[in-house]
C-alpha atoms as a PDB file:
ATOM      1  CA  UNK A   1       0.000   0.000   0.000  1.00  0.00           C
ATOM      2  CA  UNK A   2       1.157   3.302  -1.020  1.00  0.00           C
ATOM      3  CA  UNK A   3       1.569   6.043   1.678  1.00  0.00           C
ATOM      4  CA  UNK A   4      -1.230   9.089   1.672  1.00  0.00           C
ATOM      5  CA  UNK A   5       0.266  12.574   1.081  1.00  0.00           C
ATOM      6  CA  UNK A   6      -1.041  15.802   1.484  1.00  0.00           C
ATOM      7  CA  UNK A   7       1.543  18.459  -0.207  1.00  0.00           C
ATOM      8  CA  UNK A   8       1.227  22.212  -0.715  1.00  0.00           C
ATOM      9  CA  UNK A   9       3.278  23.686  -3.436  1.00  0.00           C
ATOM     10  CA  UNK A  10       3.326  27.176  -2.535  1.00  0.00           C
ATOM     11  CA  UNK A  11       4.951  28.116  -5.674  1.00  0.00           C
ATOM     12  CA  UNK A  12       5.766  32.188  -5.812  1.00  0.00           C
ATOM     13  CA  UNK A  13       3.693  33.450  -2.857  1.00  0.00           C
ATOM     14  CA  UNK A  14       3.858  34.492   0.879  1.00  0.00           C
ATOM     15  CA  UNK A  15       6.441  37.143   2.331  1.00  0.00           C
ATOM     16  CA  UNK A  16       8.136  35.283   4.667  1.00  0.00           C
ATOM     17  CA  UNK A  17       6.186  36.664   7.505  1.00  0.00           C
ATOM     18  CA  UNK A  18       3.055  35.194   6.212  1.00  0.00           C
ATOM     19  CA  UNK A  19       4.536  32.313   5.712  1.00  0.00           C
ATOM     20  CA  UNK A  20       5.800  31.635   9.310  1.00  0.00           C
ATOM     21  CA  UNK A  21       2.279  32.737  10.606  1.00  0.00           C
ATOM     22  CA  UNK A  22       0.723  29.991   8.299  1.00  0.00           C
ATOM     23  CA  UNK A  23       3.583  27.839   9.304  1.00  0.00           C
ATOM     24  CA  UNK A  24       2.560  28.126  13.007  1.00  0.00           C
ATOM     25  CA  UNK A  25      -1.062  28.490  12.496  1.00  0.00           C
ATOM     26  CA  UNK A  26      -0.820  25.012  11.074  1.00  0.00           C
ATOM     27  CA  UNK A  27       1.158  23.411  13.859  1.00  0.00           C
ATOM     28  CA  UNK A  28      -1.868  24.086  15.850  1.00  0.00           C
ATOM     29  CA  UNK A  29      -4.463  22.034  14.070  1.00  0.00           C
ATOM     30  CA  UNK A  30      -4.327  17.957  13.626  1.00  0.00           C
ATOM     31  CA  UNK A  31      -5.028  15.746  10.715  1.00  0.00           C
ATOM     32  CA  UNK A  32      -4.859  11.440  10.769  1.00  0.00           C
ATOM     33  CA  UNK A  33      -1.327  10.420  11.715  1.00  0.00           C
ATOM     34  CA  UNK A  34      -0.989   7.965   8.888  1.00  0.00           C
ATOM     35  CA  UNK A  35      -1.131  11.143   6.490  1.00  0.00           C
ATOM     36  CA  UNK A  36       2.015  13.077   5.557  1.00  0.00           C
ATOM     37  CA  UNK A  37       1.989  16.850   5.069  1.00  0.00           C
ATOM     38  CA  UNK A  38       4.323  18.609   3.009  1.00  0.00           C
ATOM     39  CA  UNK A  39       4.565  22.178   1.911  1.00  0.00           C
ATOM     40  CA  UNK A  40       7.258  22.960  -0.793  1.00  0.00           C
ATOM     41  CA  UNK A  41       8.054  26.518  -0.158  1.00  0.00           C
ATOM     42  CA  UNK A  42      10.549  29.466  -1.663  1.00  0.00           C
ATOM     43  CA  UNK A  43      14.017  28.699  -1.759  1.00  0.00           C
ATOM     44  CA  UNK A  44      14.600  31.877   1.147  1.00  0.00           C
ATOM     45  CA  UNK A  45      12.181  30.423   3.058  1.00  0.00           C
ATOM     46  CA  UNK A  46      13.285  26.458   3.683  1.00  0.00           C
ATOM     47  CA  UNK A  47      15.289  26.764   6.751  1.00  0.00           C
ATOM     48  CA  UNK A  48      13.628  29.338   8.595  1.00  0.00           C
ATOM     49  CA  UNK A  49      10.158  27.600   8.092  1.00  0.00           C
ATOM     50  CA  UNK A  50      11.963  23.849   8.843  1.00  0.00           C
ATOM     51  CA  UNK A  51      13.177  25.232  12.397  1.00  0.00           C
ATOM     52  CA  UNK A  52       9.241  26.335  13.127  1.00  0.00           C
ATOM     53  CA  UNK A  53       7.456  23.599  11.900  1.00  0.00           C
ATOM     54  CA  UNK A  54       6.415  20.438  13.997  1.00  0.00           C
ATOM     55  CA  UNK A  55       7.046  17.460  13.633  1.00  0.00           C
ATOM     56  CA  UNK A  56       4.923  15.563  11.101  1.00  0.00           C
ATOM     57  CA  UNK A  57       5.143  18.684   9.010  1.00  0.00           C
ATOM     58  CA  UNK A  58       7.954  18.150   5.617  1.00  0.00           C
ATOM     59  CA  UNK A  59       9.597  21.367   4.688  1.00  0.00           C
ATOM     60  CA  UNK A  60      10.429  20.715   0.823  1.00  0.00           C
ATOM     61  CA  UNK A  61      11.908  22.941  -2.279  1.00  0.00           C
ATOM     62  CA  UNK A  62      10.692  23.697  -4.996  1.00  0.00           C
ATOM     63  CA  UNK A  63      13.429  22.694  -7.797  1.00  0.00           C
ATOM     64  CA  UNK A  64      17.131  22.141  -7.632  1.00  0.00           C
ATOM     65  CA  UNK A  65      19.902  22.766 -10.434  1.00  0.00           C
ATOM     66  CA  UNK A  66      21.041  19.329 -12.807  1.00  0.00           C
ATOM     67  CA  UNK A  67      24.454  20.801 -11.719  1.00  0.00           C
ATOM     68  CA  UNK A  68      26.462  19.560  -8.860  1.00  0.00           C
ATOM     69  CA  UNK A  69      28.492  22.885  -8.134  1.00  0.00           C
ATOM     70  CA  UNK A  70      29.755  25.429 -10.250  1.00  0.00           C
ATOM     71  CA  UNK A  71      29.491  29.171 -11.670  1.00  0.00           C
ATOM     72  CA  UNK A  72      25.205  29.040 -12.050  1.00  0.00           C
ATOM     73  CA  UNK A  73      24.212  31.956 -10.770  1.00  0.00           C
ATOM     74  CA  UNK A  74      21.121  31.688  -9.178  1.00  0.00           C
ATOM     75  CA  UNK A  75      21.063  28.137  -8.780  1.00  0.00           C
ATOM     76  CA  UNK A  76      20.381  26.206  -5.883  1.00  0.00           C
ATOM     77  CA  UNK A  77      21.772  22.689  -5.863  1.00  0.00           C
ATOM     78  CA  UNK A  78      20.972  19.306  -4.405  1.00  0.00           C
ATOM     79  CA  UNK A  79      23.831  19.102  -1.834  1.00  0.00           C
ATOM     80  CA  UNK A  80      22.641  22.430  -0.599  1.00  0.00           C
ATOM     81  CA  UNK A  81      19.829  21.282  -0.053  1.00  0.00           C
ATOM     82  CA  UNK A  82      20.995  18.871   1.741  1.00  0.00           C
ATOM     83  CA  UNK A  83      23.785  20.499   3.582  1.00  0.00           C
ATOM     84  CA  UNK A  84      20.353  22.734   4.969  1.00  0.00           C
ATOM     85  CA  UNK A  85      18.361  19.469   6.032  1.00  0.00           C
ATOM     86  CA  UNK A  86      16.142  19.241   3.344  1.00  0.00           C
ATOM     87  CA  UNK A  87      14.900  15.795   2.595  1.00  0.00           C
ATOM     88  CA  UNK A  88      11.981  16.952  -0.530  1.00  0.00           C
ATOM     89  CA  UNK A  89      12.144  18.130  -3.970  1.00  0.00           C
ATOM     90  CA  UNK A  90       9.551  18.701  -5.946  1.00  0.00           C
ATOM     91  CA  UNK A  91      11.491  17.983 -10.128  1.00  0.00           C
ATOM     92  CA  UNK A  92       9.571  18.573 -13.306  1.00  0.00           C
ATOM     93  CA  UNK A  93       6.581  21.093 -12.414  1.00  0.00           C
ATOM     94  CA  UNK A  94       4.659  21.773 -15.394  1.00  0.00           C
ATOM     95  CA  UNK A  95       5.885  25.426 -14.780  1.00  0.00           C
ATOM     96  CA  UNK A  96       9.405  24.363 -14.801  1.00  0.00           C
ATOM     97  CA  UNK A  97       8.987  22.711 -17.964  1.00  0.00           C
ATOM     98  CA  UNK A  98       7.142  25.305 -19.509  1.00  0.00           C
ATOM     99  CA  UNK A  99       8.507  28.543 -18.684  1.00  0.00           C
ATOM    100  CA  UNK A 100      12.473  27.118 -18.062  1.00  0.00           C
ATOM    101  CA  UNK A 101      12.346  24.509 -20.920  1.00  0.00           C
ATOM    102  CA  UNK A 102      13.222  21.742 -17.807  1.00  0.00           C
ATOM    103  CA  UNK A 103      13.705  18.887 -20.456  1.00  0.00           C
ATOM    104  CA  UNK A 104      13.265  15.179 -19.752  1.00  0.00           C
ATOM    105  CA  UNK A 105      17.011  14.736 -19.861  1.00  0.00           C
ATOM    106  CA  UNK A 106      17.867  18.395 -17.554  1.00  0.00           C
ATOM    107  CA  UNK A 107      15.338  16.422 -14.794  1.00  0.00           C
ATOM    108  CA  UNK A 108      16.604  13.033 -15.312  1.00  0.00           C
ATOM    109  CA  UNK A 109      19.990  14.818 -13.968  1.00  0.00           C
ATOM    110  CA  UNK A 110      18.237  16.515 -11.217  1.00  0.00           C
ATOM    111  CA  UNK A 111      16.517  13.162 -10.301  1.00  0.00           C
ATOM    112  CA  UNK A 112      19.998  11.807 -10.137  1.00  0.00           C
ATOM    113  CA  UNK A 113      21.686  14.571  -8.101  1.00  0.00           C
ATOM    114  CA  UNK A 114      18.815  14.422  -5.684  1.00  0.00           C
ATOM    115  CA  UNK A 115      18.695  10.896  -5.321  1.00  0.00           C
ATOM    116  CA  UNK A 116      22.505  11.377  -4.543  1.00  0.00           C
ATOM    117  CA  UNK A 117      22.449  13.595  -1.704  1.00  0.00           C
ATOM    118  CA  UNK A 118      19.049  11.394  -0.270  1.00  0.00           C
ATOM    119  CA  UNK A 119      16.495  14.039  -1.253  1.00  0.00           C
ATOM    120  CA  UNK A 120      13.209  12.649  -2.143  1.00  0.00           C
ATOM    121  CA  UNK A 121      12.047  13.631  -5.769  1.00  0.00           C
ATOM    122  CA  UNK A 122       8.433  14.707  -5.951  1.00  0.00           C
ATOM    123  CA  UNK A 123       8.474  13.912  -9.606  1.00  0.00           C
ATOM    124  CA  UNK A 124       6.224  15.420 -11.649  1.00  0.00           C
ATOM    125  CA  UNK A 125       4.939  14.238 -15.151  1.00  0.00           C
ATOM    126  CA  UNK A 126       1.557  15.425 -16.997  1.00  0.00           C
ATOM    127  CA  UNK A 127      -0.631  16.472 -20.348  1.00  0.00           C
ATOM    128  CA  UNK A 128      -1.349  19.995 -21.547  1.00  0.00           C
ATOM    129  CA  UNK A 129      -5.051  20.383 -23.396  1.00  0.00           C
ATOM    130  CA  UNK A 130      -4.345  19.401 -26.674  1.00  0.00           C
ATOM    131  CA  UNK A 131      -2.273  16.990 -26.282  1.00  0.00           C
ATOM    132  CA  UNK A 132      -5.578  15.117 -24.178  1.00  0.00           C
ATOM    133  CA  UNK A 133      -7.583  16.736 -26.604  1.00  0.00           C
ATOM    134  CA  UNK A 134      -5.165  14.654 -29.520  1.00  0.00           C
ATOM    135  CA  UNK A 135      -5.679  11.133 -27.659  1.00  0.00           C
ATOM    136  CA  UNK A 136      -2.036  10.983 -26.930  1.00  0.00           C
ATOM    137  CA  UNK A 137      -2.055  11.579 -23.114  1.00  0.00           C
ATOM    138  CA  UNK A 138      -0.993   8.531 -22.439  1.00  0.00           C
ATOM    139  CA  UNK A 139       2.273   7.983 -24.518  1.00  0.00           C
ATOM    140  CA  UNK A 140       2.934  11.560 -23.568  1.00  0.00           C
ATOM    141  CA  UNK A 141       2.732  10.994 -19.675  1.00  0.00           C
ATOM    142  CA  UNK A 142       4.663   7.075 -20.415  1.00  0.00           C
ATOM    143  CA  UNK A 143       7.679   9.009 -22.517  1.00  0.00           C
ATOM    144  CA  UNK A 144       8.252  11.781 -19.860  1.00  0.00           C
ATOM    145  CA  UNK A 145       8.149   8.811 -17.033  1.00  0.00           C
ATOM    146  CA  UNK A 146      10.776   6.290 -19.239  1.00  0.00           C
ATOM    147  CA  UNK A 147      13.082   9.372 -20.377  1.00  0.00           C
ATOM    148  CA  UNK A 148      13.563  10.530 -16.639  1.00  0.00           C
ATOM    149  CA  UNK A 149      13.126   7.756 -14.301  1.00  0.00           C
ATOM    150  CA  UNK A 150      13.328   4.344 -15.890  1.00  0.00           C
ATOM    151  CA  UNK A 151      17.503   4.558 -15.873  1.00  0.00           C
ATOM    152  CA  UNK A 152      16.923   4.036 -12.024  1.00  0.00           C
ATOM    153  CA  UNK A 153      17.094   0.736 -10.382  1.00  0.00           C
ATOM    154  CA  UNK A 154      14.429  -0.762  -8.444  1.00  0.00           C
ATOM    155  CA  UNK A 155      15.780   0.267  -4.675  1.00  0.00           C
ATOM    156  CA  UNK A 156      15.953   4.250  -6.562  1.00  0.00           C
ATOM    157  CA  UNK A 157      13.038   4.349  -8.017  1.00  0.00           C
ATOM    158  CA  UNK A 158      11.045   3.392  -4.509  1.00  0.00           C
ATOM    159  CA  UNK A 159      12.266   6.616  -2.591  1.00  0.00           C
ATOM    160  CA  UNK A 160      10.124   8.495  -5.136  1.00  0.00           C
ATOM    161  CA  UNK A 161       6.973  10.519  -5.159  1.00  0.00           C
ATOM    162  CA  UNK A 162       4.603  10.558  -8.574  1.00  0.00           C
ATOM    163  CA  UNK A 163       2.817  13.528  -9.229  1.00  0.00           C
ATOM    164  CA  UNK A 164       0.482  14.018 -11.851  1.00  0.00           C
ATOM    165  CA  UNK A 165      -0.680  16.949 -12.675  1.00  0.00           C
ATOM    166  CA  UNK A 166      -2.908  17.736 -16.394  1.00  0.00           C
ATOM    167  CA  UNK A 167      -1.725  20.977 -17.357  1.00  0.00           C
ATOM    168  CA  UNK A 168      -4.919  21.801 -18.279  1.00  0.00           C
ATOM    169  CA  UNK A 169      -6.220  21.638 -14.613  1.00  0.00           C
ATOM    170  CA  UNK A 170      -3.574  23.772 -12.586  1.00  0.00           C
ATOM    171  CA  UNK A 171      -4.521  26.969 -11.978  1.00  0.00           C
ATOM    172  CA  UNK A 172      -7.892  27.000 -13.850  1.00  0.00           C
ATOM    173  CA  UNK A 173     -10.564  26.080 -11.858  1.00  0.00           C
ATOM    174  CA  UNK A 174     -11.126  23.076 -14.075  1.00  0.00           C
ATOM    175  CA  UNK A 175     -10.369  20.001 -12.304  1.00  0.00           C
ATOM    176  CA  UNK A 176      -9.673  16.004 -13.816  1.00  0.00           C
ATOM    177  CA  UNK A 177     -13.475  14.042 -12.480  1.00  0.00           C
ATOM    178  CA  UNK A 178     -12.065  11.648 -10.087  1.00  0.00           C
ATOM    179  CA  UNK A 179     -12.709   8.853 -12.643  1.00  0.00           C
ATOM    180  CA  UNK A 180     -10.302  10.723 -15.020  1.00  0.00           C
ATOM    181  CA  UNK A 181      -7.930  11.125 -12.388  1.00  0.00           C
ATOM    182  CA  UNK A 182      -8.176   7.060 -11.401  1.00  0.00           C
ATOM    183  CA  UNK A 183      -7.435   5.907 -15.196  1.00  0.00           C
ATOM    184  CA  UNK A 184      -4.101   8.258 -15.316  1.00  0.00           C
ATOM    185  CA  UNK A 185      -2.924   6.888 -11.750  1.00  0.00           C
ATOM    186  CA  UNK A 186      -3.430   3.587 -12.808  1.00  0.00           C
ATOM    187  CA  UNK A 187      -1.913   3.876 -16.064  1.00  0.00           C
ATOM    188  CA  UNK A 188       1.177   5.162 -14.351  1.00  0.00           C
ATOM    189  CA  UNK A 189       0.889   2.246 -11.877  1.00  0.00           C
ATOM    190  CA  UNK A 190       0.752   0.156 -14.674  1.00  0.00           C
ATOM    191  CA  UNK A 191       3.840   1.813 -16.936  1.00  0.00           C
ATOM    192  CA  UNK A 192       5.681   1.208 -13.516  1.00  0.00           C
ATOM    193  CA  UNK A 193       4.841  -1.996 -13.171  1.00  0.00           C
ATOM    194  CA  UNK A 194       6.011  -3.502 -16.106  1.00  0.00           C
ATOM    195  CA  UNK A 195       9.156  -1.918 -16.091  1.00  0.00           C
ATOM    196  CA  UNK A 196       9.797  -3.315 -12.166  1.00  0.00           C
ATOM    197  CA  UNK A 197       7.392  -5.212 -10.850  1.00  0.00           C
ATOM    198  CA  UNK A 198       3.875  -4.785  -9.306  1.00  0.00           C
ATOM    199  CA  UNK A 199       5.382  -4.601  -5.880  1.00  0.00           C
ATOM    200  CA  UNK A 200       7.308  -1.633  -6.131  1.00  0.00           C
ATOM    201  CA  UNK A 201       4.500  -0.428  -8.133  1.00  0.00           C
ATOM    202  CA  UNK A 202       1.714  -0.675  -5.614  1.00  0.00           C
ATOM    203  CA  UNK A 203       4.066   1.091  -3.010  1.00  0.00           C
ATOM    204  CA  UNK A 204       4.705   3.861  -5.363  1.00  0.00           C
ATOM    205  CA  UNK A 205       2.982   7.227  -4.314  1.00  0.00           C
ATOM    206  CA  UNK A 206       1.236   8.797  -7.009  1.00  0.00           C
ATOM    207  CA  UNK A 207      -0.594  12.034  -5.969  1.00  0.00           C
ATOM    208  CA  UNK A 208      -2.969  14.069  -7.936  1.00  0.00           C
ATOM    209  CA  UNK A 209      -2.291  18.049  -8.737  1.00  0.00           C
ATOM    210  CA  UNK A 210      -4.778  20.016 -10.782  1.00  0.00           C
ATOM    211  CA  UNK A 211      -7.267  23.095  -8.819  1.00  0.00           C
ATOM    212  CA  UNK A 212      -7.321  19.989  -5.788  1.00  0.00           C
ATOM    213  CA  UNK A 213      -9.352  22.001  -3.178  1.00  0.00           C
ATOM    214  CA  UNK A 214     -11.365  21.100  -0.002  1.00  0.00           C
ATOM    215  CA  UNK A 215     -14.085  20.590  -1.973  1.00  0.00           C
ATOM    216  CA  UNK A 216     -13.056  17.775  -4.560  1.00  0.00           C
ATOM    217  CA  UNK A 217     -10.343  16.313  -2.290  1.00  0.00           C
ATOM    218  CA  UNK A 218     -12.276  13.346  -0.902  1.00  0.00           C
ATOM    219  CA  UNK A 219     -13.467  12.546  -4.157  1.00  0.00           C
ATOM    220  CA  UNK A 220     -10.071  12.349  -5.673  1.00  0.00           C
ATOM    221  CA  UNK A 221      -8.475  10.481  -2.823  1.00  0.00           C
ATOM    222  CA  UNK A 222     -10.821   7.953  -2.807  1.00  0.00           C
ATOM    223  CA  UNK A 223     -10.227   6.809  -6.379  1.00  0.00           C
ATOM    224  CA  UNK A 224      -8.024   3.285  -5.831  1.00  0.00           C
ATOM    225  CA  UNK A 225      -4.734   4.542  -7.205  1.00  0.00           C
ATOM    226  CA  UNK A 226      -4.703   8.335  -5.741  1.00  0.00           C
ATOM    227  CA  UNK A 227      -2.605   8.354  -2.893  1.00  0.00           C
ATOM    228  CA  UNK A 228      -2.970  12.164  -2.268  1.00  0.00           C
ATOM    229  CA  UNK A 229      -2.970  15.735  -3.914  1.00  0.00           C
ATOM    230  CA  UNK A 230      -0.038  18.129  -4.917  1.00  0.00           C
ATOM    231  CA  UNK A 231      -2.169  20.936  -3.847  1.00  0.00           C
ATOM    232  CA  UNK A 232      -1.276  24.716  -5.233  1.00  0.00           C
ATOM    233  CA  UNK A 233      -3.238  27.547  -4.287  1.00  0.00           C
ATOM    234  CA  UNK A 234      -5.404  25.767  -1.660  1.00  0.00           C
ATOM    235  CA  UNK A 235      -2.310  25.552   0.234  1.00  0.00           C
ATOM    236  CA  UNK A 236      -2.029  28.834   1.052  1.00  0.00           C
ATOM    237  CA  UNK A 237      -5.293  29.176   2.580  1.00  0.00           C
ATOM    238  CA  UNK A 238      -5.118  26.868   6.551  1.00  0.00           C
ATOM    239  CA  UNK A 239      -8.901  25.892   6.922  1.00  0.00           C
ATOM    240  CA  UNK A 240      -8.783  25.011   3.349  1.00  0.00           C
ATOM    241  CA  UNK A 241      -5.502  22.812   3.383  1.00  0.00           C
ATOM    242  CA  UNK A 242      -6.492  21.531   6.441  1.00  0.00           C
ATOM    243  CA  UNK A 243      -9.749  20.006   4.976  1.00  0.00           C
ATOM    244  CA  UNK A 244      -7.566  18.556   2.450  1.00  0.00           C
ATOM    245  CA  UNK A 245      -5.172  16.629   5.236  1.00  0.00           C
ATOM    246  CA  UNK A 246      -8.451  15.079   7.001  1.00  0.00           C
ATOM    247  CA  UNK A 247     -10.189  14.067   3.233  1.00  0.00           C
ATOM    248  CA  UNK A 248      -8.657  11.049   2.985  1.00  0.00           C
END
């Protein structure tokens, strides 16, 4: 059985005030223990928000360079990451592939230099509208998983965390039916399982990101092979997140 995660990808918002008020407005409230909570937050944030949070509560990045040192200005690399106590990553957002052309061979290094300094990848794979709209979802979703991942052995590819997230549904309102959702997550249960078994497969996380809110979160989770949400702008909002932890 796969575990049940609840992340928040904060993406580009909060001062860092607001975010250490949400931070410890959150430690206050409870959800069921066998759920994880995550929040992947601004790289200026991640240490100051770590030291605040309870436990129970995973402080993860956003991204990290497919370099392992070097003259990158602006970059921010696994083993600093690390070297800060970071154990999450979330690697191939739709936003990173769009807007900073994030190739399948740029995050199959990331995956690698992650994996290398223990970071989990939160691994992100997914179909913008017309590609859905062309039938081709599926070998689109199967490609960007085998390109990145599939060089990884067995014991690798079992610290990792699935997301998938339709492009179409992030940030639109418009969100996958729950029976859309279920035919993805088991497709990508299934690409994994023929590539290393069913057992690694069935322990595999795979959450769902696309406009999750309180208000389609049970639905989702309760499909067979959704294991939890990558949540975006219902994680900045505590009653609302919250409902999300305790949907499951």
């Amino acid at each position: 059985m796969a575990r049940k995660i609840a992340a928040g990808n904060w993406k580009m918002n909060f001062t860092l005030q607001q975010a250490e008020t949400f931070i410890n407005d959150f430690n206050k409230e409870s959800w069921p223990a066998d759920v994880e909570v995550m929040f992947a937050v601004p790289f200026p944030y991640l240490m100051a928000l770590k030291a605040i949070a309870r436990p129970g509560i995973t402080i993860a990045a956003q991204n990290c360079s497919d370099h392992e040192e070097g003259a990158y200005t602006g970059e921010v690399s696994a083993a600093m990451l690390a070297s800060a106590g970071i154990s999450h990553v979330i690697l191939g957002h739709s936003e990173r592939r769009m807007y900073y052309q994030d190739s399948t061979t740029v995050l199959k290094d990331k995956v690698d230099l992650a994996l290398a300094h223990e970071l989990v990848p939160v691994f992100c794979c997914g179909e913008p509208l017309e590609v859905r709209n062309e039938g081709k979802h599926f070998d689109l979703v199967r490609s960007q998983l085998q390109e990145s991942l599939f060089h990884l052995t067995g014991e690798a590819l079992g610290k990792i965390v699935i997301a998938y997230e339709p492009v179409w549904a992030i940030g639109t309102g418009v969100t996958a039916s729950p029976e859309q959702a279920q035919e993805m997550h088991a497709y990508i249960r299934e690409v994994f399982a023929e590539a290393y078994g069913v057992s690694i497969a069935q322990q595999l996380p795979i959450l769902y990101g696309g406009s999750v809110k309180a208000s389609n979160a049970q639905s989702l989770f309760s499909q067979a092979d959704v294991n939890g949400g990558l949540v975006g702008g219902a994680s900045l909002i505590t009653s609302e997140f919250l409902q999300i932890t305790n949907s499951f």
